[in-house]
C-alpha atoms as a PDB file:
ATOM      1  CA  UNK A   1     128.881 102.142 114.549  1.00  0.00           C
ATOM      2  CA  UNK A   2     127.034 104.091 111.748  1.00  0.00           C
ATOM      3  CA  UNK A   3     123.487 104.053 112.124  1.00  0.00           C
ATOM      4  CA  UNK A   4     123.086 105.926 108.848  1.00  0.00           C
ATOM      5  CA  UNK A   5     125.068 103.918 106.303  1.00  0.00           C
ATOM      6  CA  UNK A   6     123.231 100.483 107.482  1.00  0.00           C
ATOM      7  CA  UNK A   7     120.616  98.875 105.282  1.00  0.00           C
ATOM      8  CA  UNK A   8     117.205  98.751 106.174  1.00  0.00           C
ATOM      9  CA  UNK A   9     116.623  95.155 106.506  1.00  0.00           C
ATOM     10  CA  UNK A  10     119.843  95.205 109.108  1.00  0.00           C
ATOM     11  CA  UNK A  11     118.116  97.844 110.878  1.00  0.00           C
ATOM     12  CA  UNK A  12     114.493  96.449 110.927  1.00  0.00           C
ATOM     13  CA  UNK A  13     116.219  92.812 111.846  1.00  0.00           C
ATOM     14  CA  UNK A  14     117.816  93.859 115.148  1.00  0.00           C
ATOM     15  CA  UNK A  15     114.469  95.518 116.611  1.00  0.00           C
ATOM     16  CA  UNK A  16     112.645  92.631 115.421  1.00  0.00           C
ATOM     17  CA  UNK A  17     115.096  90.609 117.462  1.00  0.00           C
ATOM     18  CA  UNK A  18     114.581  92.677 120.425  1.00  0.00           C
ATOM     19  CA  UNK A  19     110.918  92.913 120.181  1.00  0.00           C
ATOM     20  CA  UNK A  20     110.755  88.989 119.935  1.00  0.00           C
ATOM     21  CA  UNK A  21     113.006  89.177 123.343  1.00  0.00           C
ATOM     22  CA  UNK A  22     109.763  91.034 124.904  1.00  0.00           C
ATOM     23  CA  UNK A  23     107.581  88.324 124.452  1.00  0.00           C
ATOM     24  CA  UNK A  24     106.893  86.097 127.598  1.00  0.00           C
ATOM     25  CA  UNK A  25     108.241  83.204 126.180  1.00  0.00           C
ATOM     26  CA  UNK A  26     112.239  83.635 124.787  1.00  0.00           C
ATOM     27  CA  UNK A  27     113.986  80.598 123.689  1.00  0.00           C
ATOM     28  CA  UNK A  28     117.722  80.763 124.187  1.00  0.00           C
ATOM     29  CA  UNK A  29     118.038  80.898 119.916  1.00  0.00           C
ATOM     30  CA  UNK A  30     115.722  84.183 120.028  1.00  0.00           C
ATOM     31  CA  UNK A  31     118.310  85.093 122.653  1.00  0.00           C
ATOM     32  CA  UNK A  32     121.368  84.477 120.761  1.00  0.00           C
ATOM     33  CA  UNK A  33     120.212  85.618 117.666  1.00  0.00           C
ATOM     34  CA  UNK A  34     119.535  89.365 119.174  1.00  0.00           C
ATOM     35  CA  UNK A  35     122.645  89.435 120.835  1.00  0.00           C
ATOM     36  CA  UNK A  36     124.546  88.562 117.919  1.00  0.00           C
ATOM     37  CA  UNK A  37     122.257  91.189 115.543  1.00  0.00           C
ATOM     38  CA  UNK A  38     123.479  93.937 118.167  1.00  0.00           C
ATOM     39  CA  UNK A  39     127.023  93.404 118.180  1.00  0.00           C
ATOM     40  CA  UNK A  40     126.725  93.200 114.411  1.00  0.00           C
ATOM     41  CA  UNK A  41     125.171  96.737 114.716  1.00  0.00           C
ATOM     42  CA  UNK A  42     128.789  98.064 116.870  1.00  0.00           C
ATOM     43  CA  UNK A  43     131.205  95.872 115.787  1.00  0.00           C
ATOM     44  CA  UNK A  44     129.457  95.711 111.809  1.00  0.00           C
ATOM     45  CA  UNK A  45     127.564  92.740 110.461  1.00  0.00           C
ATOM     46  CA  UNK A  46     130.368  91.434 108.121  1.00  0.00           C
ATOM     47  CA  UNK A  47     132.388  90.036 111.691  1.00  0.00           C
ATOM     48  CA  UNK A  48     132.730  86.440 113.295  1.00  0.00           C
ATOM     49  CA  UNK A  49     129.340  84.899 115.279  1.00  0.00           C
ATOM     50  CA  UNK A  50     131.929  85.152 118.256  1.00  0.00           C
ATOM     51  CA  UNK A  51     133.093  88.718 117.621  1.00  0.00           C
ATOM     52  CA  UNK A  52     130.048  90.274 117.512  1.00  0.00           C
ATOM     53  CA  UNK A  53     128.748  88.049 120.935  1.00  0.00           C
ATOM     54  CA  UNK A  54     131.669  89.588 122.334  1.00  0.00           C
ATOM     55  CA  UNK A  55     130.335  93.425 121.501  1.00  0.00           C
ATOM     56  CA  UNK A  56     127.230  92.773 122.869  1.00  0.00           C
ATOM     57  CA  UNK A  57     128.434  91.211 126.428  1.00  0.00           C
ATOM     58  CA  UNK A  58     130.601  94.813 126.193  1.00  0.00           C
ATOM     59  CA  UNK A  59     128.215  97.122 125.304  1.00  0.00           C
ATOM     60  CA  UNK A  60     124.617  95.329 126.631  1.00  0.00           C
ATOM     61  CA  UNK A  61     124.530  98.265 128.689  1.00  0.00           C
ATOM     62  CA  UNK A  62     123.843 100.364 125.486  1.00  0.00           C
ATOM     63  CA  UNK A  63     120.760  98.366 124.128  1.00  0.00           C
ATOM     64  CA  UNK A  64     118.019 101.080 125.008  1.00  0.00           C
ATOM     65  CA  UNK A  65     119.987 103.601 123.236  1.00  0.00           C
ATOM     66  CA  UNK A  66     121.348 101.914 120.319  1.00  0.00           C
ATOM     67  CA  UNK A  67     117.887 100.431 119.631  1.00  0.00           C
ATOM     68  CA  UNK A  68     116.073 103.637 119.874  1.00  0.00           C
ATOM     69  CA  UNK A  69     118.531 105.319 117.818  1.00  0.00           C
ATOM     70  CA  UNK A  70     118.108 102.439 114.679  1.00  0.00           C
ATOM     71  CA  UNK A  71     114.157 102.980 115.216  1.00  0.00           C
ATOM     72  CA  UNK A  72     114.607 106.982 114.799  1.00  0.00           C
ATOM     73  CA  UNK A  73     116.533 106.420 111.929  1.00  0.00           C
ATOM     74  CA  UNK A  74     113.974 103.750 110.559  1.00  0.00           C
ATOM     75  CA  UNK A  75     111.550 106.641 111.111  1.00  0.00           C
ATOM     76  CA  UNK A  76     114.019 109.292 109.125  1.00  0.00           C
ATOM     77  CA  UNK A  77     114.114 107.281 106.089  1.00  0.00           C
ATOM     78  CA  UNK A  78     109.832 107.122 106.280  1.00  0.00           C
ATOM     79  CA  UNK A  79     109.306 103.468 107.315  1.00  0.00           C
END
């Protein structure tokens, strides 16, 4: 995982992801689609659907920190 080498649009799709998993009402897609935009983000975007599901389940426990470490670096590059 290398925060700094992602592109932007990677980086500002995952916490859109997870913000749309705040909302009161998730649908099992929103669901999916996060989980599989985070193990992109540790396993990188270019693996299998399944692959990346698979890096989530493993490192869920992570979420708070990966996700406030892409929003500092949205914040470094001035967005």
């Amino acid at each position: 995982m290398n925060i700094e080498e992602m592109h932007t649009q990677d980086i500002n799709d995952v916490l859109s992801a997870g913000r749309l998993c705040l909302c009161d009402k998730v649908t099992s897609t929103q669901t999916e689609m996060f989980r599989a935009l985070f193990g992109g983000v540790i396993v990188g975007g270019s693996k299998p659907f399944g692959e990346k599901l698979d890096a989530y389940t493993a490192n869920k426990h992570r979420v708070p920190e990966v996700l406030g470490a892409l929003a500092v670096e949205l914040e470094r590059r001035g967005l």
